[in-house]
N, C-alpha and C. Protein backbone atom coordinates (compact mmCIF):
# COMPACT_ATOMS: atom_id res chain seq x y z
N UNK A 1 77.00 70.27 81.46
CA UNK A 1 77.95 71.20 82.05
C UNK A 1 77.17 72.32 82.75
N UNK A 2 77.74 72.40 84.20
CA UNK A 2 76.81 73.45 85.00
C UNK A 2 77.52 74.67 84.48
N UNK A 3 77.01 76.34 84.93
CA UNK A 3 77.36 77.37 84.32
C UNK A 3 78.11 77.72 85.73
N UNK A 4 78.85 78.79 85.60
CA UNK A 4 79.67 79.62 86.56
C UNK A 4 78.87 79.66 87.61
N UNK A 5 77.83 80.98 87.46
CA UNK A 5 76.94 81.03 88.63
C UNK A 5 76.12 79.89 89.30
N UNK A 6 75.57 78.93 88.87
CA UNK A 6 74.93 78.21 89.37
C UNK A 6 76.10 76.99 89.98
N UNK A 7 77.68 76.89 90.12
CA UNK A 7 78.44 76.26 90.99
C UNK A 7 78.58 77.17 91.71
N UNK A 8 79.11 78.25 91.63
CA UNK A 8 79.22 79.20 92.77
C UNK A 8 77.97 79.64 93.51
N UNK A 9 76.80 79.63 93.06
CA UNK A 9 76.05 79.20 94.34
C UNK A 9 75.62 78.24 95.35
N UNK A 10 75.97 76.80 94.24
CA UNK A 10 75.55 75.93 95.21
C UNK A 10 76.98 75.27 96.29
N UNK A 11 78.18 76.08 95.88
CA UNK A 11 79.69 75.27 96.47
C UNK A 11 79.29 76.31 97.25
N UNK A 12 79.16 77.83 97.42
CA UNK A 12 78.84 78.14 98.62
C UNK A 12 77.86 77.92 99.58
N UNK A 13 76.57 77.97 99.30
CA UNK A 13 75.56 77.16 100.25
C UNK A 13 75.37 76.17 100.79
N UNK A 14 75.82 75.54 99.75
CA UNK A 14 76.32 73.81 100.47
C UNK A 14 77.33 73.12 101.17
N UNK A 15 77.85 74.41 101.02
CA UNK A 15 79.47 74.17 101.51
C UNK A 15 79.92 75.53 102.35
N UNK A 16 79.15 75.35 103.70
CA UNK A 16 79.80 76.52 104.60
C UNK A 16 80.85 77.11 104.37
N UNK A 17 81.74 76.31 104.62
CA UNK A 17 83.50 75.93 104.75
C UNK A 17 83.86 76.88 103.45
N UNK A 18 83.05 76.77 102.42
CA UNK A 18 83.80 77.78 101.76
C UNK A 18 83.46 79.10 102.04
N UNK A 19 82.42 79.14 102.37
CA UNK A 19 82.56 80.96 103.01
C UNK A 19 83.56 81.36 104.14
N UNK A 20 83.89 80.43 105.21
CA UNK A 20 84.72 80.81 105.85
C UNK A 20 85.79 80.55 105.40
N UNK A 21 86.08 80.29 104.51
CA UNK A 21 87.59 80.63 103.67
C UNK A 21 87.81 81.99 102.91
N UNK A 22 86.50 82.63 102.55
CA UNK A 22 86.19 83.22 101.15
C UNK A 22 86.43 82.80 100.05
N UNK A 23 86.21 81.70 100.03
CA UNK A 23 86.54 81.08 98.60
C UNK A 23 86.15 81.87 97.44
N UNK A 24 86.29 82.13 96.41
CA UNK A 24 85.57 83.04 95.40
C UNK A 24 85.52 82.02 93.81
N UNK A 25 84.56 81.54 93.02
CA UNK A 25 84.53 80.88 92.00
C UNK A 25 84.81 81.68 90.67
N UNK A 26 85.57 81.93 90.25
CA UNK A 26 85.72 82.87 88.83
C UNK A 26 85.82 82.38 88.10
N UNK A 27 86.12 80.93 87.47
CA UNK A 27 85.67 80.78 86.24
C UNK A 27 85.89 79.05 86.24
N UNK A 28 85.38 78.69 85.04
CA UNK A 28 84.27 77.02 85.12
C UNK A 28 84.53 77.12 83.53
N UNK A 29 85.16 76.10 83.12
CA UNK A 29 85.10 75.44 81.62
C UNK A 29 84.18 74.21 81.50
N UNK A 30 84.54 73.70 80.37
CA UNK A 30 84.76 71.88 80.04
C UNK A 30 85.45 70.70 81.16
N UNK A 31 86.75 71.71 81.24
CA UNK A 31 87.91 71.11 81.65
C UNK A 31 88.85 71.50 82.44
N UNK A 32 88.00 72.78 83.41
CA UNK A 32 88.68 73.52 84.18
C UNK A 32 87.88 74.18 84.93
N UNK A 33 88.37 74.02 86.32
CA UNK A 33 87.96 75.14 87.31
C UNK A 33 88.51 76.06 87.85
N UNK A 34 88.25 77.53 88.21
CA UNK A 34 89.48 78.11 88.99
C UNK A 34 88.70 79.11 90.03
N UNK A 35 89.66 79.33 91.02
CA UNK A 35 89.01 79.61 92.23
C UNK A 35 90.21 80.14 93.43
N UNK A 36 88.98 81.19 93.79
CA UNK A 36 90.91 82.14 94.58
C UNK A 36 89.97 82.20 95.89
N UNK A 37 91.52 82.63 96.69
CA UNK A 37 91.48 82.24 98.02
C UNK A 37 92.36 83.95 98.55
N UNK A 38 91.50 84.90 99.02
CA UNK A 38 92.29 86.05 99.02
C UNK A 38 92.81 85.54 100.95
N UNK A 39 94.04 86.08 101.03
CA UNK A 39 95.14 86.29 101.99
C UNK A 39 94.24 86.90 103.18
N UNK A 40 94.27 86.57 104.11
CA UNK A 40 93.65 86.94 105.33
C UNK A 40 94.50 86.58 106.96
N UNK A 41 94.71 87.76 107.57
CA UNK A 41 95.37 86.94 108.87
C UNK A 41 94.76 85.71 109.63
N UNK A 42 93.39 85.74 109.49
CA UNK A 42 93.00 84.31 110.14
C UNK A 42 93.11 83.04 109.87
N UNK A 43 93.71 83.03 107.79
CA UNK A 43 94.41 81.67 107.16
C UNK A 43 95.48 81.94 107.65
N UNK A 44 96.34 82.57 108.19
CA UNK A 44 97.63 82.08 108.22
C UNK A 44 98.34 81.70 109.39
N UNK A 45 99.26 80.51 109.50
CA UNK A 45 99.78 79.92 110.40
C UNK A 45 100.78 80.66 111.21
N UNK A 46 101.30 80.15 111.69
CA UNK A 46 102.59 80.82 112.96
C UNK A 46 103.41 80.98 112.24
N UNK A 47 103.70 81.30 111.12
CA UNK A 47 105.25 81.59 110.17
C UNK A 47 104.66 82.69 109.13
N UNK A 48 103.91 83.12 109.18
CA UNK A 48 102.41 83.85 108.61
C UNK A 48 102.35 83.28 106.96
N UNK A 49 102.30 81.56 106.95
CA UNK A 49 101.88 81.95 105.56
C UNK A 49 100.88 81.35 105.79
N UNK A 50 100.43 80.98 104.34
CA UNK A 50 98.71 80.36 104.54
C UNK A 50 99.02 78.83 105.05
N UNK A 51 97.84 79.12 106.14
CA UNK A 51 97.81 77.63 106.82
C UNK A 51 97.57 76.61 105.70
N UNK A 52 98.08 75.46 106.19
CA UNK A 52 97.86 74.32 105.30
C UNK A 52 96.61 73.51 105.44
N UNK A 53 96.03 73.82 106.30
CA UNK A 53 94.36 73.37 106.13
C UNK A 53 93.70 74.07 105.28
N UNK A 54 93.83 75.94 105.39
CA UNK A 54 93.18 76.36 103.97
C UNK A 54 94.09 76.33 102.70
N UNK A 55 94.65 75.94 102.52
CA UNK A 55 95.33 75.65 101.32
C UNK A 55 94.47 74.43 100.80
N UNK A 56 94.53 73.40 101.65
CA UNK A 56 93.67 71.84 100.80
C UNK A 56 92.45 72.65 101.06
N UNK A 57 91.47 73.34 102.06
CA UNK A 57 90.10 73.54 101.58
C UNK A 57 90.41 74.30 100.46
N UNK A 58 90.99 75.09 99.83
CA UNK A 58 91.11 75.62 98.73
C UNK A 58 90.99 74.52 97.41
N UNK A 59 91.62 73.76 98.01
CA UNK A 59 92.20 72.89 96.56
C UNK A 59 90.93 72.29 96.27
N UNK A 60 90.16 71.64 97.49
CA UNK A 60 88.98 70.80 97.65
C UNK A 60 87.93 71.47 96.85
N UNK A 61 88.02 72.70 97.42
CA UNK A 61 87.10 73.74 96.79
C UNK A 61 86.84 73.33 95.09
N UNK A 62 88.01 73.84 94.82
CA UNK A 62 88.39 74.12 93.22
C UNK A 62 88.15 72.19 92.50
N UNK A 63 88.36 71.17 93.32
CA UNK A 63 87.95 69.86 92.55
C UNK A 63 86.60 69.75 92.37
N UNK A 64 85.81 70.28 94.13
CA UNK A 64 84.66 70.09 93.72
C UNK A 64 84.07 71.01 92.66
N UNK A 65 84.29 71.79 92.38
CA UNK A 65 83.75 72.72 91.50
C UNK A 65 83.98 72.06 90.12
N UNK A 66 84.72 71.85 89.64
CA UNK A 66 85.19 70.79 88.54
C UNK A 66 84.19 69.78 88.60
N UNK A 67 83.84 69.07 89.90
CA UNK A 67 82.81 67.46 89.38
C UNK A 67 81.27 68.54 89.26
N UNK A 68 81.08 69.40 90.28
CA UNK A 68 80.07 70.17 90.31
C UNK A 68 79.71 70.58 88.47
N UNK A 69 81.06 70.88 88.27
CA UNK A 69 80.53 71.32 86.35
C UNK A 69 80.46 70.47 85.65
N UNK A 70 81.15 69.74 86.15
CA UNK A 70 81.84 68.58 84.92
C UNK A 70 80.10 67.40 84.75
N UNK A 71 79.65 66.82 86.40
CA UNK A 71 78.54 66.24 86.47
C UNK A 71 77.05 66.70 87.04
N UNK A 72 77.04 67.87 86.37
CA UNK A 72 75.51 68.79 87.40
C UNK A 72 74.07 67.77 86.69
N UNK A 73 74.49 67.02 85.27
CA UNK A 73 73.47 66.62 85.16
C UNK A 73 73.36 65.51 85.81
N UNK A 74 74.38 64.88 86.61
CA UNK A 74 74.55 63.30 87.23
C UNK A 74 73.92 63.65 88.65
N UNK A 75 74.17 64.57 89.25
CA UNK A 75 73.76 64.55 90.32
C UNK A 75 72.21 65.22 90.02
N UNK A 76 71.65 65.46 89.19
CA UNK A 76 70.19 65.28 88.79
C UNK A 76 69.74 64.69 88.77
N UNK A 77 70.55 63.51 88.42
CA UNK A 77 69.77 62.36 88.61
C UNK A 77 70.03 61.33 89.45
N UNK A 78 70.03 62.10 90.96
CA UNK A 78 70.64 61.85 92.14
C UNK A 78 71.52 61.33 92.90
N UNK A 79 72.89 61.40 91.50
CA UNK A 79 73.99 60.56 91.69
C UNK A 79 75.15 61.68 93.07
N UNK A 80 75.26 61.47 93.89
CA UNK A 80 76.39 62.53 94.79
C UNK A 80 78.02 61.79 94.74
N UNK A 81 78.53 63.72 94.69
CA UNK A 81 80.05 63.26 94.64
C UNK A 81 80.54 63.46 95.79
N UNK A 82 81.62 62.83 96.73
CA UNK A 82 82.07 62.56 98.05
C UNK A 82 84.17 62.80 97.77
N UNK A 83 84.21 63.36 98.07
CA UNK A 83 85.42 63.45 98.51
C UNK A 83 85.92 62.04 99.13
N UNK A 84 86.44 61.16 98.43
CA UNK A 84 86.96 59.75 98.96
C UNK A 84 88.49 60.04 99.68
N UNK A 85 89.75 60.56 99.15
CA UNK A 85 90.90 60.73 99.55
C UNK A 85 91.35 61.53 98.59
N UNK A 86 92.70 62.40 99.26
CA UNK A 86 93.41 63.11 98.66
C UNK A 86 94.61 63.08 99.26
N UNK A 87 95.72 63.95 98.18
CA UNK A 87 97.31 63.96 98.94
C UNK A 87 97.60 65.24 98.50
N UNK A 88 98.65 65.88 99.05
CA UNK A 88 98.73 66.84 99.25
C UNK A 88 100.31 67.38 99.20
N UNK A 89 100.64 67.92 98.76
CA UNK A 89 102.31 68.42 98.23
C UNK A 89 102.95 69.59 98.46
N UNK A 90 103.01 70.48 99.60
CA UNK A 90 103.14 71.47 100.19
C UNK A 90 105.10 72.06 99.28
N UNK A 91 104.56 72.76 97.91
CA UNK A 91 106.48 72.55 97.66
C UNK A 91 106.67 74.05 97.60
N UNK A 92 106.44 75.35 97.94
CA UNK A 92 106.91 76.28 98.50
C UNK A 92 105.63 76.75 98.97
N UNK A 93 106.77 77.97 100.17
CA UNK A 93 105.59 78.73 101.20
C UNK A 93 104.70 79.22 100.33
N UNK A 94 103.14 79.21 100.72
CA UNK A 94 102.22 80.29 100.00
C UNK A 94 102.00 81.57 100.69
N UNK A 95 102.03 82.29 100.01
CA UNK A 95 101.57 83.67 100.66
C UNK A 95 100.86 84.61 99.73
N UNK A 96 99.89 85.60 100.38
CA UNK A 96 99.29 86.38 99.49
C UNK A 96 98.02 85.68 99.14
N UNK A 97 96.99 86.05 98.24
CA UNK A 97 96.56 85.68 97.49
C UNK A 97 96.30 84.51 96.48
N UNK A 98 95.84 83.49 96.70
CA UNK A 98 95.97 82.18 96.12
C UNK A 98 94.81 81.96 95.17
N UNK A 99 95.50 81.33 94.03
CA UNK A 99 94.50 80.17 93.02
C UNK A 99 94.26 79.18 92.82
N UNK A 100 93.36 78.43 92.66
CA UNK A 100 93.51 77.12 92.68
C UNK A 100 92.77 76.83 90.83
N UNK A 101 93.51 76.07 90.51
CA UNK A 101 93.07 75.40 89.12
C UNK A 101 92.96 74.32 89.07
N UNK A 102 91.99 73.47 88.76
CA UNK A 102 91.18 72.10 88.76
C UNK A 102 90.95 72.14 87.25
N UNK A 103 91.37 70.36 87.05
CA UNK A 103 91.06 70.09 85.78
C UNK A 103 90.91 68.54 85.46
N UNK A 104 90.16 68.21 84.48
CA UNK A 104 89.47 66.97 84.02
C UNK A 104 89.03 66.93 82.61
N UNK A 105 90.01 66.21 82.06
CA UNK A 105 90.19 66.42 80.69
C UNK A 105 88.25 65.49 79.97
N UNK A 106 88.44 66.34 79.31
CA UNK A 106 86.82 65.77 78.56
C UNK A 106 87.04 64.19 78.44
N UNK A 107 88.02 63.20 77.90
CA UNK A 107 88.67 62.14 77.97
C UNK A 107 88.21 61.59 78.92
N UNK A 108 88.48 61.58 80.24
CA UNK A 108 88.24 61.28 81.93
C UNK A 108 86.81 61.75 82.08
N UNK A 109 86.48 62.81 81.31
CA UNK A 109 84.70 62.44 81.93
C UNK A 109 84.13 61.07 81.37
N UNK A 110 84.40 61.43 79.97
CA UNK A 110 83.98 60.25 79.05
C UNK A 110 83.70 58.82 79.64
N UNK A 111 85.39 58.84 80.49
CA UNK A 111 85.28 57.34 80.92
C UNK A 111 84.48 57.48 82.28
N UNK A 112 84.48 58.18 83.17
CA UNK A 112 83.68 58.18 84.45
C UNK A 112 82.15 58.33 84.32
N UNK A 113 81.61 58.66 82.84
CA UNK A 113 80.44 58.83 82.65
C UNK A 113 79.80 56.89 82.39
N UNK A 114 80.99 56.46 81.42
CA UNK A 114 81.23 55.42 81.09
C UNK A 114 81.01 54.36 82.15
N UNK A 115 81.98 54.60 83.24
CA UNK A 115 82.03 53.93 84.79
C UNK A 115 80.57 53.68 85.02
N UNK A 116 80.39 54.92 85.32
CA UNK A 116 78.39 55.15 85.73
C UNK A 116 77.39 54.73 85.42
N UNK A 117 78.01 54.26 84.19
CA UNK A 117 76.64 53.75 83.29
C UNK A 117 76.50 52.20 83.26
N UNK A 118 77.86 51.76 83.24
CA UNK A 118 77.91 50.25 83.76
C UNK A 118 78.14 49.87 85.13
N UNK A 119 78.46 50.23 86.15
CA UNK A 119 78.52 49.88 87.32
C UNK A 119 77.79 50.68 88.27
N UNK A 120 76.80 51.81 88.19
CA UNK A 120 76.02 52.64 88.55
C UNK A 120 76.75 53.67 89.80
N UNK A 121 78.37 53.33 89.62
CA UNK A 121 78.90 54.78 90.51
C UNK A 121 80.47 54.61 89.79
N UNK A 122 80.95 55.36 90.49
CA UNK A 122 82.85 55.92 89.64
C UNK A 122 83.21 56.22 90.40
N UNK A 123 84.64 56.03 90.67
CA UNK A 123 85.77 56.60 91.60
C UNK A 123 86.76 56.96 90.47
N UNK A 124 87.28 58.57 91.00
CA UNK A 124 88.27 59.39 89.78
C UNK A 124 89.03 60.04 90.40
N UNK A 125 90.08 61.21 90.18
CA UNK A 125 90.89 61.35 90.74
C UNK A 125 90.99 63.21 89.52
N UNK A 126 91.24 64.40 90.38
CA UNK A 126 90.86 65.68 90.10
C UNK A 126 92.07 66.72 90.44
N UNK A 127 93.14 66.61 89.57
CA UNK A 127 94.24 66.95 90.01
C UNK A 127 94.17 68.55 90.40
N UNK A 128 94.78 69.28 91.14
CA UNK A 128 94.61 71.08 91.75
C UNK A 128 96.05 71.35 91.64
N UNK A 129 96.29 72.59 90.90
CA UNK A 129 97.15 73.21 91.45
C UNK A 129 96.95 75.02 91.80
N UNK A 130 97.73 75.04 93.09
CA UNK A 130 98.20 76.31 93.92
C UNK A 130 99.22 76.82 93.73
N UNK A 131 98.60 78.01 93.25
CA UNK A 131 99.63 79.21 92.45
C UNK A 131 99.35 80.69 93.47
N UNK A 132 100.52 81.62 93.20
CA UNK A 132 100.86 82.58 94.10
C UNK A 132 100.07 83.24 92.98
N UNK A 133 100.21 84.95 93.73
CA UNK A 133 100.35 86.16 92.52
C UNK A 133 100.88 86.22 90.86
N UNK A 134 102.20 85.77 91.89
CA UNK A 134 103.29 85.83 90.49
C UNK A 134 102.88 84.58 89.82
N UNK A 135 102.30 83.56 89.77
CA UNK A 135 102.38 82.33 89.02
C UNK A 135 102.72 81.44 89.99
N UNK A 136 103.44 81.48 91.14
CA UNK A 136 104.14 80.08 91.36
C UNK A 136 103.44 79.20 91.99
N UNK A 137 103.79 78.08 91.63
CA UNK A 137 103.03 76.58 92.25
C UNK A 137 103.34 76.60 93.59
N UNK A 138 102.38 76.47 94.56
CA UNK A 138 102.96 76.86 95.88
C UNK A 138 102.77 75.31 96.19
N UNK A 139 101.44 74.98 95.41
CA UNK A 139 100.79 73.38 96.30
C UNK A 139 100.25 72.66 95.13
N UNK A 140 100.38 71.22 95.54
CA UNK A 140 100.10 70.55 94.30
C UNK A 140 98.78 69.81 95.21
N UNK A 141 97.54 69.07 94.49
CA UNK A 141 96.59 68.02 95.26
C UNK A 141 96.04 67.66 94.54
N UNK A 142 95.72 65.97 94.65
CA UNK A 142 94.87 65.46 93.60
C UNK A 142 93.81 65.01 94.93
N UNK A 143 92.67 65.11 94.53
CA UNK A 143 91.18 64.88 95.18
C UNK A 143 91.15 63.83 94.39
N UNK A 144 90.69 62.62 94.96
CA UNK A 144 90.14 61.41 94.43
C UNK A 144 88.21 61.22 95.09
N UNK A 145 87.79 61.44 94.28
CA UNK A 145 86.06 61.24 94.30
C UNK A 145 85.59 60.02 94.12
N UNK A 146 84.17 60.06 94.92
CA UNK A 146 83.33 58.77 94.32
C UNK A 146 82.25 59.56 94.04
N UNK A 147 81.47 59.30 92.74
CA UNK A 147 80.13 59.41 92.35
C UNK A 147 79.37 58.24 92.63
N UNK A 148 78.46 58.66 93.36
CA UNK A 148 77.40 57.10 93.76
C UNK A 148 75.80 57.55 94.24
N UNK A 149 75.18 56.78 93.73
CA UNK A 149 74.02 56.99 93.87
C UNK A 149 73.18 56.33 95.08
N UNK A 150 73.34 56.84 96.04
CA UNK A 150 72.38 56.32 97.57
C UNK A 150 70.89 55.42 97.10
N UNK A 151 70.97 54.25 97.37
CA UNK A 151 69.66 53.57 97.33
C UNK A 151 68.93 54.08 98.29
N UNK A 152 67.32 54.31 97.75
CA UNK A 152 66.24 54.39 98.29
C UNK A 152 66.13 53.89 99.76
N UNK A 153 65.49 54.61 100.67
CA UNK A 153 65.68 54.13 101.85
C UNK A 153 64.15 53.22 102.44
């Protein structure tokens, strides 16, 4: 399990896209990631709420941060995680200030660690939800990943 600071440095360096969101990483479990997205006129669309492109980089954000904790020792041992597909559930306007919460029950590592070890990569699935100020679910997204290890060239 990676620590707070050391995902939030490498999801920002490695990941432009989240600085031009401001993505911000605040906190990293077992089994949870969470990660805010402060309100800016340049996220927001022609109806002024938050555009729906930064809403999923938000969400994206907050999964990868989850495989980032969940597998920092896998990709040590030069396994990389890829964003394979996701969907996306837009069920009220967001506005303001956004969170995103990512989670992967210890259960689901188990078996994706499991995956890895017999077939030498995993495809999983990293459910997000987008919450307002007040609490409300603005956006739902599940990120589906592959962990795979690039053969030698």
């Amino acid at each position: 399990m990676a620590d707070l600071e050391m995902v939030r440095t490498i999801m920002t360096q490695a990941v432009p896209f989240n600085r031009v969101l401001g993505v911000q990483f605040v906190a990293l479990d077992a089994e949870r990631a969470e990660v805010v997205m402060p309100e800016a006129p340049e996220r927001l669309n022609h109806v002024g709420t938050i555009h729906a492109a930064a809403q999923f980089g938000l969400g994206e954000a907050a999964s990868g941060a989850m495989v980032m904790g969940a597998f920092a020792d896998l990709q040590g041992e030069g396994y990389i995680p890829l964003a394979a597909t996701a969907q996306i559930a837009y069920r009220k306007p967001a506005a303001g200030d956004l969170r995103a919460v990512a989670t992967l029950t210890a259960a689901e590592q188990e078996r994706i660690r499991a995956e890895v070890a017999s077939a030498g990569k995993a495809r999983f699935s990293v459910p997000v939800q987008l919450s307002n100020a007040q609490g409300v679910v603005t956006t739902e997204i599940t990120v589906e990943w592959a962990l795979i290890k690039p053969r030698p060239s």
